[in-house]
Each structure stands twice: as structure tokens, then as C-alpha cells.
C-alpha atoms as a PDB file:
ATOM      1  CA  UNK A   1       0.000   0.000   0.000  1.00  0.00           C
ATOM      2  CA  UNK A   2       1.197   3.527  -1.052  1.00  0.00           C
ATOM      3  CA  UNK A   3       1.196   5.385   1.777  1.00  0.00           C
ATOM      4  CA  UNK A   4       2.298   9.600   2.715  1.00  0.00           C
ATOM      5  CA  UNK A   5       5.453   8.193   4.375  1.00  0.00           C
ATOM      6  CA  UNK A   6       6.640   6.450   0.821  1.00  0.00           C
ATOM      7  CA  UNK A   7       5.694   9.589  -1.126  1.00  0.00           C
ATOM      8  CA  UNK A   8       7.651  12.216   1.179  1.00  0.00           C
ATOM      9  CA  UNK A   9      10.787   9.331   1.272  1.00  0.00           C
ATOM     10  CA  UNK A  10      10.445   9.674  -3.006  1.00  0.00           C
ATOM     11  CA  UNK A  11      10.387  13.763  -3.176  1.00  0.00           C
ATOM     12  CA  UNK A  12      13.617  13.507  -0.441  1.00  0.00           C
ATOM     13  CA  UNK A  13      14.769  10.882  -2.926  1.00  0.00           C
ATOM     14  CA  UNK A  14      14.273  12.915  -6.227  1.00  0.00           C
ATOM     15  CA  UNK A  15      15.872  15.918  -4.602  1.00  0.00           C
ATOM     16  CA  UNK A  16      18.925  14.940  -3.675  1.00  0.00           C
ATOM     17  CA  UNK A  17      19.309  13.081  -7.087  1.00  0.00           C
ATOM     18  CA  UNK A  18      18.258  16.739  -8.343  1.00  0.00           C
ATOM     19  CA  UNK A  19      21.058  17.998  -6.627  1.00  0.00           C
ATOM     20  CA  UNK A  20      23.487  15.729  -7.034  1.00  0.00           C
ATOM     21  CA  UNK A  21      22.882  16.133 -10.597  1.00  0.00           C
ATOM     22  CA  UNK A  22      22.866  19.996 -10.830  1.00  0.00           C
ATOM     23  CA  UNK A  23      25.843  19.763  -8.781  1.00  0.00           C
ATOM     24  CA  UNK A  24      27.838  17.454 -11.153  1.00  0.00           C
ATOM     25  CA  UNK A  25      26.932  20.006 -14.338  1.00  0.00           C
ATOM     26  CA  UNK A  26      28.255  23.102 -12.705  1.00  0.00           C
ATOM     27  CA  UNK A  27      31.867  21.010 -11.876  1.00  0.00           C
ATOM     28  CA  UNK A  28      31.765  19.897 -15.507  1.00  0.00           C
ATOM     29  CA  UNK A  29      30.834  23.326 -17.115  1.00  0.00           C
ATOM     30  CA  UNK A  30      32.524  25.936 -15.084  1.00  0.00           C
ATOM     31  CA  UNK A  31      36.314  27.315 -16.114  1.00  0.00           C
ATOM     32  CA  UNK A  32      37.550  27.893 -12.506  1.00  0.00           C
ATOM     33  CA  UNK A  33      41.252  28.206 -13.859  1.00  0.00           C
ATOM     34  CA  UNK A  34      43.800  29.333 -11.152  1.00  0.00           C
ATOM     35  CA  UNK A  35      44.383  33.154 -11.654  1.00  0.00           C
ATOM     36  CA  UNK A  36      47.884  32.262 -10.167  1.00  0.00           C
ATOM     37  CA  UNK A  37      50.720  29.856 -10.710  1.00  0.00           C
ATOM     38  CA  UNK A  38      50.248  27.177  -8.550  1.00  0.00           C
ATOM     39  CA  UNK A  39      53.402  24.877  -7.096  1.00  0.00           C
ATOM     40  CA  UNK A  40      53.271  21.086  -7.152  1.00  0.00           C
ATOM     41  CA  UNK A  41      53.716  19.395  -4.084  1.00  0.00           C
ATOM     42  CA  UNK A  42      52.992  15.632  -5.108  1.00  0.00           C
ATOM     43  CA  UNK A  43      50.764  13.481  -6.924  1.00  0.00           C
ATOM     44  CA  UNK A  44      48.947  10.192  -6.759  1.00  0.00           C
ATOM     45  CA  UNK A  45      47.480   7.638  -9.084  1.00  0.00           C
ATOM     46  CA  UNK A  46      44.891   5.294  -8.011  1.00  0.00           C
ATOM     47  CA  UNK A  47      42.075   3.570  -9.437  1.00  0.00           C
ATOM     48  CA  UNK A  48      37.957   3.281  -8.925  1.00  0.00           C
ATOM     49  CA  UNK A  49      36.496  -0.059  -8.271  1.00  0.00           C
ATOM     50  CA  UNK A  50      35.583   0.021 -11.846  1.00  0.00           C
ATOM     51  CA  UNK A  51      39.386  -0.041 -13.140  1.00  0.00           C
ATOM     52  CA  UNK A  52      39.274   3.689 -14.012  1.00  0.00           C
ATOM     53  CA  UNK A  53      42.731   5.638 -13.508  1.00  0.00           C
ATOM     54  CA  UNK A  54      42.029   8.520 -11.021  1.00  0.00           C
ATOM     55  CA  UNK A  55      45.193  11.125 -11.426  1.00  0.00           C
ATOM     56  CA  UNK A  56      45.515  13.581  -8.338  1.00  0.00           C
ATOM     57  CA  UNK A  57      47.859  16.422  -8.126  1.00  0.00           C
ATOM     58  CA  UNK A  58      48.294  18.906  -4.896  1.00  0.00           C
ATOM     59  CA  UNK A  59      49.246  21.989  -5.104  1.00  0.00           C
ATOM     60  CA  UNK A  60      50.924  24.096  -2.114  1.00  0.00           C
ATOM     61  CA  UNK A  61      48.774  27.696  -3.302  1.00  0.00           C
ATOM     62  CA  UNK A  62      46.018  26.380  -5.308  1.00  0.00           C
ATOM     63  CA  UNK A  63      44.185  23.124  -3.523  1.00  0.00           C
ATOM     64  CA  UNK A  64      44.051  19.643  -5.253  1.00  0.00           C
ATOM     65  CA  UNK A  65      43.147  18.899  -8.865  1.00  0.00           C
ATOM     66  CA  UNK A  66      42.436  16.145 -11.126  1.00  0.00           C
ATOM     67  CA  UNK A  67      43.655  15.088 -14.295  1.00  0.00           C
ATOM     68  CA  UNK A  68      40.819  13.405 -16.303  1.00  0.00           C
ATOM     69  CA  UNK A  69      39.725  13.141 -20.134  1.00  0.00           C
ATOM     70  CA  UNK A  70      36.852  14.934 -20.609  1.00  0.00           C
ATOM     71  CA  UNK A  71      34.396  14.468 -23.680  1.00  0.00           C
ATOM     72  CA  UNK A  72      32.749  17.691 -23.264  1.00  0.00           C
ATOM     73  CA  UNK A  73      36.238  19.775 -23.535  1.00  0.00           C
ATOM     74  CA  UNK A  74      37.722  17.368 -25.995  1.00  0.00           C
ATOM     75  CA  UNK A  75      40.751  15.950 -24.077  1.00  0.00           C
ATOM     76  CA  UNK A  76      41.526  12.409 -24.144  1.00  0.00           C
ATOM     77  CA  UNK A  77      45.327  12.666 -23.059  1.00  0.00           C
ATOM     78  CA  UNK A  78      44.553  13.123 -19.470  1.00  0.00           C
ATOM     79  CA  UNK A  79      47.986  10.385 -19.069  1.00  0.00           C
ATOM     80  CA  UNK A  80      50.165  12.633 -20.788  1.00  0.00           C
ATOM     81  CA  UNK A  81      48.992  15.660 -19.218  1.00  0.00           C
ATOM     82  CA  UNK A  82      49.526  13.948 -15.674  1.00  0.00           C
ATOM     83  CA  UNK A  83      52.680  12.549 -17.057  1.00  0.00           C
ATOM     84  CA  UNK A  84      54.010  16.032 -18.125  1.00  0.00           C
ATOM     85  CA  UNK A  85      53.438  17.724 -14.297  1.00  0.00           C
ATOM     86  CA  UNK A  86      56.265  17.448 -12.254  1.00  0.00           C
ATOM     87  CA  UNK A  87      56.153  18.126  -9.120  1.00  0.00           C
ATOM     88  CA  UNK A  88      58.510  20.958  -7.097  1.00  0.00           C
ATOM     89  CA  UNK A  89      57.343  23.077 -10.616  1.00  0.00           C
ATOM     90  CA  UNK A  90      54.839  25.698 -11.041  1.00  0.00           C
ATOM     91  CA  UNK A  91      52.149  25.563 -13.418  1.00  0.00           C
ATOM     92  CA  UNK A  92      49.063  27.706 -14.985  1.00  0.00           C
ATOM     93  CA  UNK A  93      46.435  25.445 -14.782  1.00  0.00           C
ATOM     94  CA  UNK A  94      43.261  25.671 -17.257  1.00  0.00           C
ATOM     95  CA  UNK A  95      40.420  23.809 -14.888  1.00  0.00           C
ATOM     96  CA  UNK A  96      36.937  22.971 -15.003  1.00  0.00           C
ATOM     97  CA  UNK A  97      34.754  22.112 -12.158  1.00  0.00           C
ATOM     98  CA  UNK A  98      34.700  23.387  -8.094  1.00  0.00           C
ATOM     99  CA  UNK A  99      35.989  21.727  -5.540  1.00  0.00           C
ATOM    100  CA  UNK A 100      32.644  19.825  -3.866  1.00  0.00           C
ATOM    101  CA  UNK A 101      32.324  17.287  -1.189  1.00  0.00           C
ATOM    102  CA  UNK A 102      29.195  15.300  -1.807  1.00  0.00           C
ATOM    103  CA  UNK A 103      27.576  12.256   0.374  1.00  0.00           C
ATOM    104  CA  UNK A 104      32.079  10.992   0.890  1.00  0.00           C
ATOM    105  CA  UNK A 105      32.239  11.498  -3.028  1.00  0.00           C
ATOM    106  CA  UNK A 106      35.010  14.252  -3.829  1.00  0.00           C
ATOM    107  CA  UNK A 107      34.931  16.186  -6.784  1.00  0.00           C
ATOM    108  CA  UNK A 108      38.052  18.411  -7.616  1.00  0.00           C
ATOM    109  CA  UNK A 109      38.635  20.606 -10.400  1.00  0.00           C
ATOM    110  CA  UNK A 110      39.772  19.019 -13.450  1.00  0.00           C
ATOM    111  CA  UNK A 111      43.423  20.140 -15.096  1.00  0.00           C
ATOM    112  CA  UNK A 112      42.577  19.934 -19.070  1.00  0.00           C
ATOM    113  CA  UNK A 113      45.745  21.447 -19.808  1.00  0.00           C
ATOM    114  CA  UNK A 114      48.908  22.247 -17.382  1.00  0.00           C
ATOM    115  CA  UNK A 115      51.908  24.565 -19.045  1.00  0.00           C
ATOM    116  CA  UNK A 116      54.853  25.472 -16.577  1.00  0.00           C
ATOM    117  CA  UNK A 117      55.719  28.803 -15.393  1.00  0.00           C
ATOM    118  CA  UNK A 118      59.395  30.207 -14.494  1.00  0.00           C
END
């Protein structure tokens, strides 16, 4: 039997899905490129439970950034790109996405293209 307390647990439902969702398309549409040159202090390579490479890099002046191919921005050498940042260097960063902590799921920017700065 269908009940109030099944139909106020569905809207709850549908609006966290609604903004989870909304959420996800701002970090995949915004340019929140670093106005700043931002110094490497490490990196790490891991992988989902899928299998998927997750690149990480942290900066000491910018916050922590992924390095991901992205369909929407046309980039599908995320592994180079990684490959290329070294870290103790500086970089200008072009990034997509915010920084957004969601239900233990972190979302960081994403680096679509890194070139190093003296």
C-alpha cells in the first residue's frame, strides 16, 4: 500500500538526485582556472572499483586537482597531461569544475591542460 510516508521518502529521494545532478553540471561546465601559478607538491594515481585511472595532483597555493579526459572539452590525453606535471614546478592550470564534497564522493577541479611557469 502507497502510503504519505513512501511519497515524502520519493520527493527527499528525487531531490537529492536533483542535486546531485545539478551539482555534477556546474563542476563539468565551469572554467575555474587558477588566476595564479600554482606549485606542485605531489601526486597520486589510483584507481575506482571500476578499473578507471584517477590522477591527483596537490598543489601548495592552489588546492588539489584532477587530471581526467573529458568528452565535453575534448581531451583524451589526461595520461600525458599527468605525465608532463612534475612536481617541485609551477604551473598555470586551465580547470573545469569546483571543488565539492558530496555524500564521501570528492569532486576536484579538473586540469585539461597544465603549461609550466618560471
Amino acid at each position: 500500500m502507497f502510503t504519505q510516508k513512501h511519497f515524502l521518502s520519493g520527493i527527499a529521494i528525487a531531490a537529492v538526485a536533483a542535486v546531485a545532478l545539478s551539482l555534477s553540471a556546474l563542476n563539468t561546465f565551469t572554467d575555474t582556472s587558477p588566476k595564479t601559478s600554482c606549485t606542485v607538491t605531489g601526486k597520486d594515481h589510483s584507481y575506482t572499483s571500476k578499473g578507471a585511472s584517477k590522477y591527483r595532483v596537490y598543489t601548495s597555493n592552489c588546492g588539489v586537482f584532477e587530471v581526467q579526459d573529458s568528452i565535453l572539452h575534448g581531451v583524451f590525453g589526461s595520461a600525458d597531461t599527468y605525465g608532463s606535471i612534475l612536481t617541485g614546478h609551477s604551473y598555470r592550470f586551465v580547470t573545469f569544475g569546483h571543488r565539492i564534497e558530496f555524500i564521501g564522493t570528492g569532486l576536484f577541479p579538473n586540469i585539461i591542460k597544465a603549461t609550466e611557469t618560471k
